[in-house]
N, C-alpha and C. Protein backbone atom coordinates (compact mmCIF):
# COMPACT_ATOMS: atom_id res chain seq x y z
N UNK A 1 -6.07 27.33 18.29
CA UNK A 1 -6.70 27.13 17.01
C UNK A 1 -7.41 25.80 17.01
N UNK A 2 -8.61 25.35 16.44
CA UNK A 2 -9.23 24.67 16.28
C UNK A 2 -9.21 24.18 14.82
N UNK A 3 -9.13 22.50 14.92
CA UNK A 3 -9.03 21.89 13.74
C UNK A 3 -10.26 21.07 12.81
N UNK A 4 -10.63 22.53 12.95
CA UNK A 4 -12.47 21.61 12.51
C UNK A 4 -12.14 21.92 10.89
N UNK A 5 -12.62 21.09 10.06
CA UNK A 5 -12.43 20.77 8.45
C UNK A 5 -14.18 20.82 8.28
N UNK A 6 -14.18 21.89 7.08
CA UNK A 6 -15.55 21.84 6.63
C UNK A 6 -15.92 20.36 5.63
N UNK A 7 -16.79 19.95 5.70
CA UNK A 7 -17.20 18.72 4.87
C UNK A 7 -17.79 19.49 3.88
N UNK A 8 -17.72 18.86 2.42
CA UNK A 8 -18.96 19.42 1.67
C UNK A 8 -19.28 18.26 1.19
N UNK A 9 -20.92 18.11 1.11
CA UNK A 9 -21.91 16.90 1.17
C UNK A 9 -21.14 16.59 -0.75
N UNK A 10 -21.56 15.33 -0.50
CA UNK A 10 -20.95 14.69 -2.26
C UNK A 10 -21.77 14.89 -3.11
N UNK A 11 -23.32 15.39 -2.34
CA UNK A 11 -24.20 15.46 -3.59
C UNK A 11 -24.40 16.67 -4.55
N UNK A 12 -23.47 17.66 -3.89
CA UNK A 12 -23.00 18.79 -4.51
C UNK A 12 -21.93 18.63 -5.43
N UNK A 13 -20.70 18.19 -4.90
CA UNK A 13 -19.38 17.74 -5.56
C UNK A 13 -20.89 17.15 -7.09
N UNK A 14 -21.12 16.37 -7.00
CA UNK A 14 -21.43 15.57 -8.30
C UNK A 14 -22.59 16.72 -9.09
N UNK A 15 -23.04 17.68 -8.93
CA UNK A 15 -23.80 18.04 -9.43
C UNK A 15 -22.83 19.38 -10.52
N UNK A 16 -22.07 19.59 -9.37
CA UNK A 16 -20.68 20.42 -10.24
C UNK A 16 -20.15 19.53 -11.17
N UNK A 17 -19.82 18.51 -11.43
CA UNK A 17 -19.30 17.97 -12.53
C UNK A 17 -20.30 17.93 -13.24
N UNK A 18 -21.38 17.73 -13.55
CA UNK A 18 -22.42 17.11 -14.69
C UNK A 18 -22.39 18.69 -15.21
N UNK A 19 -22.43 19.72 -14.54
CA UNK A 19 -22.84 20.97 -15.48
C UNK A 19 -21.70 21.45 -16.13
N UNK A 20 -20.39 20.88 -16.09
CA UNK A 20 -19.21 21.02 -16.25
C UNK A 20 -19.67 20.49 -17.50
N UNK A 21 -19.81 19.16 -17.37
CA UNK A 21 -19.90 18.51 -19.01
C UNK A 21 -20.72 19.13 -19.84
N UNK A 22 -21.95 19.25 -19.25
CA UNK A 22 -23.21 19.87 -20.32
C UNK A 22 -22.58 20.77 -20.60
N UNK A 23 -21.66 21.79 -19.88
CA UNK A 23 -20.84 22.70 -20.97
C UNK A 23 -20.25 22.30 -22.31
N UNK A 24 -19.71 21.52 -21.95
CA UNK A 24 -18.67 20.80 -23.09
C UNK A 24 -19.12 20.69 -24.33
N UNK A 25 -20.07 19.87 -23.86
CA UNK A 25 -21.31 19.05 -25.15
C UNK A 25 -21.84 20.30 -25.87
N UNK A 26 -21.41 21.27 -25.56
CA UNK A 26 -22.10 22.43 -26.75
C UNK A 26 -21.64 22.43 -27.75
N UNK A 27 -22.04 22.40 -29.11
CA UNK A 27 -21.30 22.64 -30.00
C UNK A 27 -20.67 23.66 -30.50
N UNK A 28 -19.06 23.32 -30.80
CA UNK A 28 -17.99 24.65 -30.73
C UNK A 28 -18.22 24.58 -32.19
N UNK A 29 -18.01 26.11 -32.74
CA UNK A 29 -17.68 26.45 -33.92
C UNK A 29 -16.18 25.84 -34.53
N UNK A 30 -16.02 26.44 -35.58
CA UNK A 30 -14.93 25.79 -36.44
C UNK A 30 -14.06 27.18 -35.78
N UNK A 31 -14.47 28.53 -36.01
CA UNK A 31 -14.29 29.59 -35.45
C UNK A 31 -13.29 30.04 -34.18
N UNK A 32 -14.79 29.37 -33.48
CA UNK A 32 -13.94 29.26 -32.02
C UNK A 32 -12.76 27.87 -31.68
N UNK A 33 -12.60 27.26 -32.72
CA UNK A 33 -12.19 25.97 -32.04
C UNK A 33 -10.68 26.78 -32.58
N UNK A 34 -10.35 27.24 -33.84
CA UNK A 34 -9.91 27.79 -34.37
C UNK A 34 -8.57 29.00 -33.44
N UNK A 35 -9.24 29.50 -32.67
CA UNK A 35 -9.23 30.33 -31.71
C UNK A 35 -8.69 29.47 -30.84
N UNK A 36 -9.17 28.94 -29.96
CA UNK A 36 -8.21 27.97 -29.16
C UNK A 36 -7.53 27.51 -29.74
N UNK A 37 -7.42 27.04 -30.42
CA UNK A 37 -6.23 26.20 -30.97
C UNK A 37 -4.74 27.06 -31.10
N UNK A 38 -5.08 28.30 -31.72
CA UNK A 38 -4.09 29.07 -32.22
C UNK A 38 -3.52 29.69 -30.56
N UNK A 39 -4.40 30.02 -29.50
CA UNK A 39 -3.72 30.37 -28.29
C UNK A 39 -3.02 29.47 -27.65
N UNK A 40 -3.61 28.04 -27.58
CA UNK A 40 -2.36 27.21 -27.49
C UNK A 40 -1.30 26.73 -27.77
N UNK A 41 -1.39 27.42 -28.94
CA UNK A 41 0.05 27.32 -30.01
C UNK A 41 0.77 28.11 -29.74
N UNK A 42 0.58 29.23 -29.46
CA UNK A 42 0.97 30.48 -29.19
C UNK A 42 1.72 30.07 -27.92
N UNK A 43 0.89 29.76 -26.52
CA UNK A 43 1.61 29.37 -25.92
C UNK A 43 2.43 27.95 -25.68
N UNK A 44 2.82 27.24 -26.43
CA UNK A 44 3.81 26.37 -26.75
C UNK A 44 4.56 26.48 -27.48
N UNK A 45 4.27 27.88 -28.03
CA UNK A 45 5.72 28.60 -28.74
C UNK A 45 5.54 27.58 -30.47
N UNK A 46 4.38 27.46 -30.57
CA UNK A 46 4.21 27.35 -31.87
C UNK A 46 3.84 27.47 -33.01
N UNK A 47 3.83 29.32 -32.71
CA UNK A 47 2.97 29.85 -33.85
C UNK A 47 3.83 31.05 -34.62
N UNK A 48 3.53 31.08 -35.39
CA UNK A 48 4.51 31.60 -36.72
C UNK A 48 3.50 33.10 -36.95
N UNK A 49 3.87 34.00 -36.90
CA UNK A 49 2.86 35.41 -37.80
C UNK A 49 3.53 36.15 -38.78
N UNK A 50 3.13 36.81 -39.50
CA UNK A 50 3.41 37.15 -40.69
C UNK A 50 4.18 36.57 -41.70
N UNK A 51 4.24 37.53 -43.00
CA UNK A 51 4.53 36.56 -43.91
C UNK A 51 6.42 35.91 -43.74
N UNK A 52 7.47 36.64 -43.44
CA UNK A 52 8.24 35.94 -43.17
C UNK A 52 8.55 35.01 -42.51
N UNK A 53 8.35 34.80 -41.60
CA UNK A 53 8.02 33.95 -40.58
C UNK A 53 7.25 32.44 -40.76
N UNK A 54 6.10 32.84 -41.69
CA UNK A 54 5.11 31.49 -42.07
C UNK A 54 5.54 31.01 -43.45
N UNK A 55 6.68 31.38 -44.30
CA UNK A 55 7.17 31.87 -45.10
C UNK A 55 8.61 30.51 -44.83
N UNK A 56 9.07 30.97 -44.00
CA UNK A 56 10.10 30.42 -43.39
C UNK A 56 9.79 29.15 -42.60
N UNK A 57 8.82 28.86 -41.88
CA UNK A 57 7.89 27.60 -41.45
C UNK A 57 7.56 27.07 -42.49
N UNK A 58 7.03 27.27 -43.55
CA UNK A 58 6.46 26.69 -44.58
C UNK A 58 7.96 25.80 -45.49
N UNK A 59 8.45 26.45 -45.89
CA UNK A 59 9.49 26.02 -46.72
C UNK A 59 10.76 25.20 -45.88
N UNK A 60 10.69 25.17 -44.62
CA UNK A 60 11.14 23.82 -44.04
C UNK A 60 10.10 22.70 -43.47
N UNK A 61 8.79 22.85 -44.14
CA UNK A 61 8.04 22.01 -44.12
C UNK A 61 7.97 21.48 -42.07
N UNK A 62 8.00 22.38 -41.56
CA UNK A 62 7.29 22.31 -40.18
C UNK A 62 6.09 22.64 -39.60
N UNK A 63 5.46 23.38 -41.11
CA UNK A 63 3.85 23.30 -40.47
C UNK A 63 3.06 22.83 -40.92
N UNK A 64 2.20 22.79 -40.06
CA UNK A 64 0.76 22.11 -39.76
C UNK A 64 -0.38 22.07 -40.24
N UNK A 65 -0.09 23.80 -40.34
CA UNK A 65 -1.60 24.23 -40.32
C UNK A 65 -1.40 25.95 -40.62
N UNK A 66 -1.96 26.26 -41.73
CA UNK A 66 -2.16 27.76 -42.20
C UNK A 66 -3.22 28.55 -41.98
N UNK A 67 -3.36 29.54 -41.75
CA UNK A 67 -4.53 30.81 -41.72
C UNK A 67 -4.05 31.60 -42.55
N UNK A 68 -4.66 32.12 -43.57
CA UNK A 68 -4.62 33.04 -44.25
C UNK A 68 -6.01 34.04 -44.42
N UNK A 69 -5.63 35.51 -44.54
CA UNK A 69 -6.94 36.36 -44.37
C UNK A 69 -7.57 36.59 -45.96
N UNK A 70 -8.93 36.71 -45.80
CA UNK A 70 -9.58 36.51 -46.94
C UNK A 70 -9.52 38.03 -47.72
N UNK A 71 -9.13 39.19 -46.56
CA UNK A 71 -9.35 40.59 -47.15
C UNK A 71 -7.81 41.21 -47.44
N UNK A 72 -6.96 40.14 -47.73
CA UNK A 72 -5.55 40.53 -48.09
C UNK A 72 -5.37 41.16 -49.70
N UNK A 73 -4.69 42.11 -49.85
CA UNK A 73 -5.06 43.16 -50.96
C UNK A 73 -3.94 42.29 -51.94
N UNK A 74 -3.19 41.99 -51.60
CA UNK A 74 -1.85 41.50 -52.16
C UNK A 74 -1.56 40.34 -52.63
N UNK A 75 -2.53 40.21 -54.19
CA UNK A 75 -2.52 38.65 -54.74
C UNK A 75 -0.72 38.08 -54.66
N UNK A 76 -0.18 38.44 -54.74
CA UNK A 76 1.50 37.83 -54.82
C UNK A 76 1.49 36.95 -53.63
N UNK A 77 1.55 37.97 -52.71
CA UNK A 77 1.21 37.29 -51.26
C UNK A 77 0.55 35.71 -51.26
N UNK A 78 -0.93 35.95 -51.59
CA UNK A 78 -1.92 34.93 -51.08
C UNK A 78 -0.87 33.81 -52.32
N UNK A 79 -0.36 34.18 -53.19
CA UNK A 79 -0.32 32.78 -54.36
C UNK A 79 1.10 32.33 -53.86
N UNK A 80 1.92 33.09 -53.24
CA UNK A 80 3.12 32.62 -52.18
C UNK A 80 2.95 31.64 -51.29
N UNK A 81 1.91 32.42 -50.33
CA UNK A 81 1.33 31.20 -49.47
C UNK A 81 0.72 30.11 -49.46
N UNK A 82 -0.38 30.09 -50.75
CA UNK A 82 -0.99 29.14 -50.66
C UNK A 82 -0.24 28.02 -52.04
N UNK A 83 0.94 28.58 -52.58
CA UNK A 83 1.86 27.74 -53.57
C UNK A 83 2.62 26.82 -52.45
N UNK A 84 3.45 27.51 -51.16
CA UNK A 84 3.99 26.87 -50.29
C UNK A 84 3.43 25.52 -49.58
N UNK A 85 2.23 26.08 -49.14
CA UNK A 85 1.11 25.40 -48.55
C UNK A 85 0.64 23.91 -49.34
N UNK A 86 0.87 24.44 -50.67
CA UNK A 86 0.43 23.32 -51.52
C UNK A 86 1.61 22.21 -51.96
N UNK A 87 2.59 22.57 -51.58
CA UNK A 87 4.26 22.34 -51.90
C UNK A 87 4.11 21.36 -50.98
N UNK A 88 4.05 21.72 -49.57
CA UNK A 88 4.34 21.07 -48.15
C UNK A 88 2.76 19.98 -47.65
N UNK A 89 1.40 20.41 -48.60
CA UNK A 89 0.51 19.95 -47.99
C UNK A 89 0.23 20.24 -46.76
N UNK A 90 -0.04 21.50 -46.50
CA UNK A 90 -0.47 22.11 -45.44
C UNK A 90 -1.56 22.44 -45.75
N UNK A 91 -2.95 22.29 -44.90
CA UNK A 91 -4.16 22.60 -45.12
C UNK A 91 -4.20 24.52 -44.84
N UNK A 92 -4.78 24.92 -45.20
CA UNK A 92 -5.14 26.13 -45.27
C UNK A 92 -6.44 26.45 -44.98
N UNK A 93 -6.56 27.30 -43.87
CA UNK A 93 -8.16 27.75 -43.15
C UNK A 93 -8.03 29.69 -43.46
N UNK A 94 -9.43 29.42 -44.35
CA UNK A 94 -9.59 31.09 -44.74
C UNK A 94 -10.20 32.30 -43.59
N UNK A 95 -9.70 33.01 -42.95
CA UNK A 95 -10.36 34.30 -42.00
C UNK A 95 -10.60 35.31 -42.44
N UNK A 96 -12.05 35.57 -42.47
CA UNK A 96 -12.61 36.75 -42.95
C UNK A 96 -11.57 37.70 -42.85
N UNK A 97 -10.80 38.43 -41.77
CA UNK A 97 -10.45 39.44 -41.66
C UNK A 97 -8.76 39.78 -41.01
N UNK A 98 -8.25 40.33 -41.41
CA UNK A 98 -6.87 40.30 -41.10
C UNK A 98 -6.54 40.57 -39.66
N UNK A 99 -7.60 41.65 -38.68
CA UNK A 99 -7.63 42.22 -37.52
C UNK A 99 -8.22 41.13 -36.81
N UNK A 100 -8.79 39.97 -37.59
CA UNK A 100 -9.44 39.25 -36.65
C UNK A 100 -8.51 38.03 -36.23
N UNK A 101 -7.42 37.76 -37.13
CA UNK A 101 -6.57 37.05 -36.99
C UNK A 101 -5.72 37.45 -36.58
N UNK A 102 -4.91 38.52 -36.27
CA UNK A 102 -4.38 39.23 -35.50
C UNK A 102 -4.62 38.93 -34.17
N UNK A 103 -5.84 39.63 -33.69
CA UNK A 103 -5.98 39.28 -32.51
C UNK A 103 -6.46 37.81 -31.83
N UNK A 104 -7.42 36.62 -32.94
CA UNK A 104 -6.54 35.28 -32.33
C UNK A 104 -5.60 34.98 -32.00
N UNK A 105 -4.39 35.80 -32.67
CA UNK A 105 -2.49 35.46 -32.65
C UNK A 105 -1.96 36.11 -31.47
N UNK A 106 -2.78 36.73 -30.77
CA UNK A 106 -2.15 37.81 -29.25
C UNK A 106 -2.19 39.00 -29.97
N UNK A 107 -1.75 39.61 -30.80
CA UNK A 107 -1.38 40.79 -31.38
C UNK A 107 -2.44 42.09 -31.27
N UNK A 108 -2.62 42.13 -29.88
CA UNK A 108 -4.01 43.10 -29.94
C UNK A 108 -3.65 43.44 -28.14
N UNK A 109 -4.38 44.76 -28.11
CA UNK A 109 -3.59 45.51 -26.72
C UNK A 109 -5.58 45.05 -26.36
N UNK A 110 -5.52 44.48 -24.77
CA UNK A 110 -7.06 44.59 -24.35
C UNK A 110 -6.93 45.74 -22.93
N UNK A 111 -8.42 45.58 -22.98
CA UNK A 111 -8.39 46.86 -21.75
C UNK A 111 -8.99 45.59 -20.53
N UNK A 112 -9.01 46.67 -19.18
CA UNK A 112 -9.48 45.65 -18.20
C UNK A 112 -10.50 44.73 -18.06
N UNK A 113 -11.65 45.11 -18.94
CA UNK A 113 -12.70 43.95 -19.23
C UNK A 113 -12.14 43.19 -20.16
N UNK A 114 -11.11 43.17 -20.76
CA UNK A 114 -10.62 41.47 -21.58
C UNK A 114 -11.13 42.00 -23.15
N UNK A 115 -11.72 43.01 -23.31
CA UNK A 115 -11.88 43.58 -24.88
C UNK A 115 -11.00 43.86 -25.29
N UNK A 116 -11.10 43.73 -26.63
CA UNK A 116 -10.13 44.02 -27.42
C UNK A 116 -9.78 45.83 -27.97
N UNK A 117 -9.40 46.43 -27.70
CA UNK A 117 -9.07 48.08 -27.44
C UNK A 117 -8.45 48.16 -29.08
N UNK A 118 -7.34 47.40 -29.45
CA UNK A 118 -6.74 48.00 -30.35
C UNK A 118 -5.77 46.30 -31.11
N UNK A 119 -6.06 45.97 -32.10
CA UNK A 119 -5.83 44.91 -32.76
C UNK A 119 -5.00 45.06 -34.28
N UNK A 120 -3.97 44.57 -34.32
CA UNK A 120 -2.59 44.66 -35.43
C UNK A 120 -2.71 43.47 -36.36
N UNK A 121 -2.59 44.08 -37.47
CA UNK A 121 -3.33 43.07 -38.83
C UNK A 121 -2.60 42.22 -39.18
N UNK A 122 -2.95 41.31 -39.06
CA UNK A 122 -1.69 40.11 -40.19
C UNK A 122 -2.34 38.98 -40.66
N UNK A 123 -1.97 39.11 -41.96
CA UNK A 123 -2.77 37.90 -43.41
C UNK A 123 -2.72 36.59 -43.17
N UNK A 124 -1.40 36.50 -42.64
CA UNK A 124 -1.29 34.54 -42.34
C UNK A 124 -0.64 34.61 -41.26
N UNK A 125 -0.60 33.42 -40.81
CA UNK A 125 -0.08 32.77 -39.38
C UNK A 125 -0.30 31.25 -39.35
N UNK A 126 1.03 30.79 -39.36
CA UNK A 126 1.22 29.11 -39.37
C UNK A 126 1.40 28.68 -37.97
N UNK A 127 0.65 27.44 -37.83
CA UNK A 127 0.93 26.68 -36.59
C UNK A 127 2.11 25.16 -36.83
N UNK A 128 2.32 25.48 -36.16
CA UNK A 128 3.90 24.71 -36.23
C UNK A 128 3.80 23.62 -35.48
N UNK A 129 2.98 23.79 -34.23
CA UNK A 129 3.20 23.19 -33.03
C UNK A 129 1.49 23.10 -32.51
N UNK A 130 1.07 21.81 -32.42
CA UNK A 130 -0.15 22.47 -31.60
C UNK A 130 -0.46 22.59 -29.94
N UNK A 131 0.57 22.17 -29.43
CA UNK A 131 0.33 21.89 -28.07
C UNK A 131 -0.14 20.67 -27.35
N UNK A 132 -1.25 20.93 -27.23
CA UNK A 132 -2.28 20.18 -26.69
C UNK A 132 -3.11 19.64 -26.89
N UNK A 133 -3.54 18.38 -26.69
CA UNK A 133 -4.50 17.42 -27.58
C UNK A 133 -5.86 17.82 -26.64
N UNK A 134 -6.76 19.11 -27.33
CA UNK A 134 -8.00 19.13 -26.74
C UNK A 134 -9.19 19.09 -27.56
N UNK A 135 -10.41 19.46 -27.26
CA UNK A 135 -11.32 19.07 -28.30
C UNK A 135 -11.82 20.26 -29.17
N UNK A 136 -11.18 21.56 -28.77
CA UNK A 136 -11.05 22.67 -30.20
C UNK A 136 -10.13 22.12 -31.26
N UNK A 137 -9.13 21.29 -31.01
CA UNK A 137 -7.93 21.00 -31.80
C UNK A 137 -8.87 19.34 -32.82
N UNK A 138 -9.75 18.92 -31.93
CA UNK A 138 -10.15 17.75 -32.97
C UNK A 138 -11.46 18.24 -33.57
N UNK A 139 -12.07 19.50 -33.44
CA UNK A 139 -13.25 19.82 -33.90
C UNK A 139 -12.41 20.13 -35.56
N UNK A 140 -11.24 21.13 -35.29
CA UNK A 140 -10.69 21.60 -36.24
C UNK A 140 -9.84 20.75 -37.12
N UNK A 141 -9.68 19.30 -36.83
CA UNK A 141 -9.06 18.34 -37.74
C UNK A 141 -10.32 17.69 -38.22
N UNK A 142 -11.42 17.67 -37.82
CA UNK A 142 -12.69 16.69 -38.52
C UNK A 142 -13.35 18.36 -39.41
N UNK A 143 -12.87 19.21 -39.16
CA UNK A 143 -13.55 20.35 -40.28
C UNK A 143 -12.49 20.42 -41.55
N UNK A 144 -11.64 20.12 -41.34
CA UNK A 144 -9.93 19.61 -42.30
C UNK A 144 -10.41 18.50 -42.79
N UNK A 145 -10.76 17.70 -42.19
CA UNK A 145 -11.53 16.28 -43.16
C UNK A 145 -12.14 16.47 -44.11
N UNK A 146 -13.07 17.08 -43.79
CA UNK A 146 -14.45 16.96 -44.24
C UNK A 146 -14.16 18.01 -45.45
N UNK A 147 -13.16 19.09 -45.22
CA UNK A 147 -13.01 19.79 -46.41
C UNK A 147 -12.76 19.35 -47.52
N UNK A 148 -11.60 18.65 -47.20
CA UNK A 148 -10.62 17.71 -48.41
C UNK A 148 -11.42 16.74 -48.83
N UNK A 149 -12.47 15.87 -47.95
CA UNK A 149 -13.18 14.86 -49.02
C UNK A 149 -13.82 15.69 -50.07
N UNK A 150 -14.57 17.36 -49.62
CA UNK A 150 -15.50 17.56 -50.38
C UNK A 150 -14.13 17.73 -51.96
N UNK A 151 -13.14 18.07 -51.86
CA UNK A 151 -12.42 18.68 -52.66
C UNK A 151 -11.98 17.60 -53.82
């Protein structure tokens, strides 16, 4: 066997990082940041779904951070959550759609292209925990700012 090591020239190495960044620098939605955030929670085991559950996070004042769906039929519900929410000072972020928050939360079967096939509804979901200090997680605390000054 021969111990020859391929070199790769540095002026490549550096051209891979710069397009790395210009990724970055795109501007993320509140949406998508939203979205990351909640999968990292998820996996740090810090995310709460449905109403018992966020229910039960809420009223020992361990969360963070609320989602609630905007197409929830069940005023009792929303004035539960967002009474708790207001109890504990937990900000609250509104999602169009219950299936859509669902499947931010894992709760959705995908097929081999990574689509979403079949997605399970749920109104709220508290983050407890956020994980990881990345820059979906500070897009979504300067959109939390900016709410509350307007308020």
């Amino acid at each position: 066997m021969s111990d020859i090591v391929e070199e790769v020239p540095a002026e490549e190495v550096v051209e891979v990082e710069e397009e790395e960044v210009e990724e970055e620098e795109v501007a993320m939605s509140v949406l998508d940041a939203l979205k990351e955030v909640l999968k990292k929670s998820l996996i740090h085991d810090g995310l709460k779904k449905g109403l018992h559950e966020c229910a039960k996070a809420l009223d020992r004042r361990s969360a963070r951070l609320c989602c609630l769906a905007k197409d929830c039929e069940n005023d009792e519900y929303k004035k539960l959550i967002r009474a708790l929410c207001a109890e504990g000072e937990v900000p609250i972020i509104m999602v169009d759609a219950g299936k859509d928050l669902g499947a931010m939360c894992g709760l959705a079967k995908l097929d081999e292209e990574g689509s979403i096939k079949k997605a399970v509804r749920t109104s709220c979901a508290v983050i407890t925990e956020f994980g990881e200090e990345t820059r979906a997680l500070a897009v979504l605390k300067d959109y939390l700012e900016n709410q509350t000054d307007e308020e």
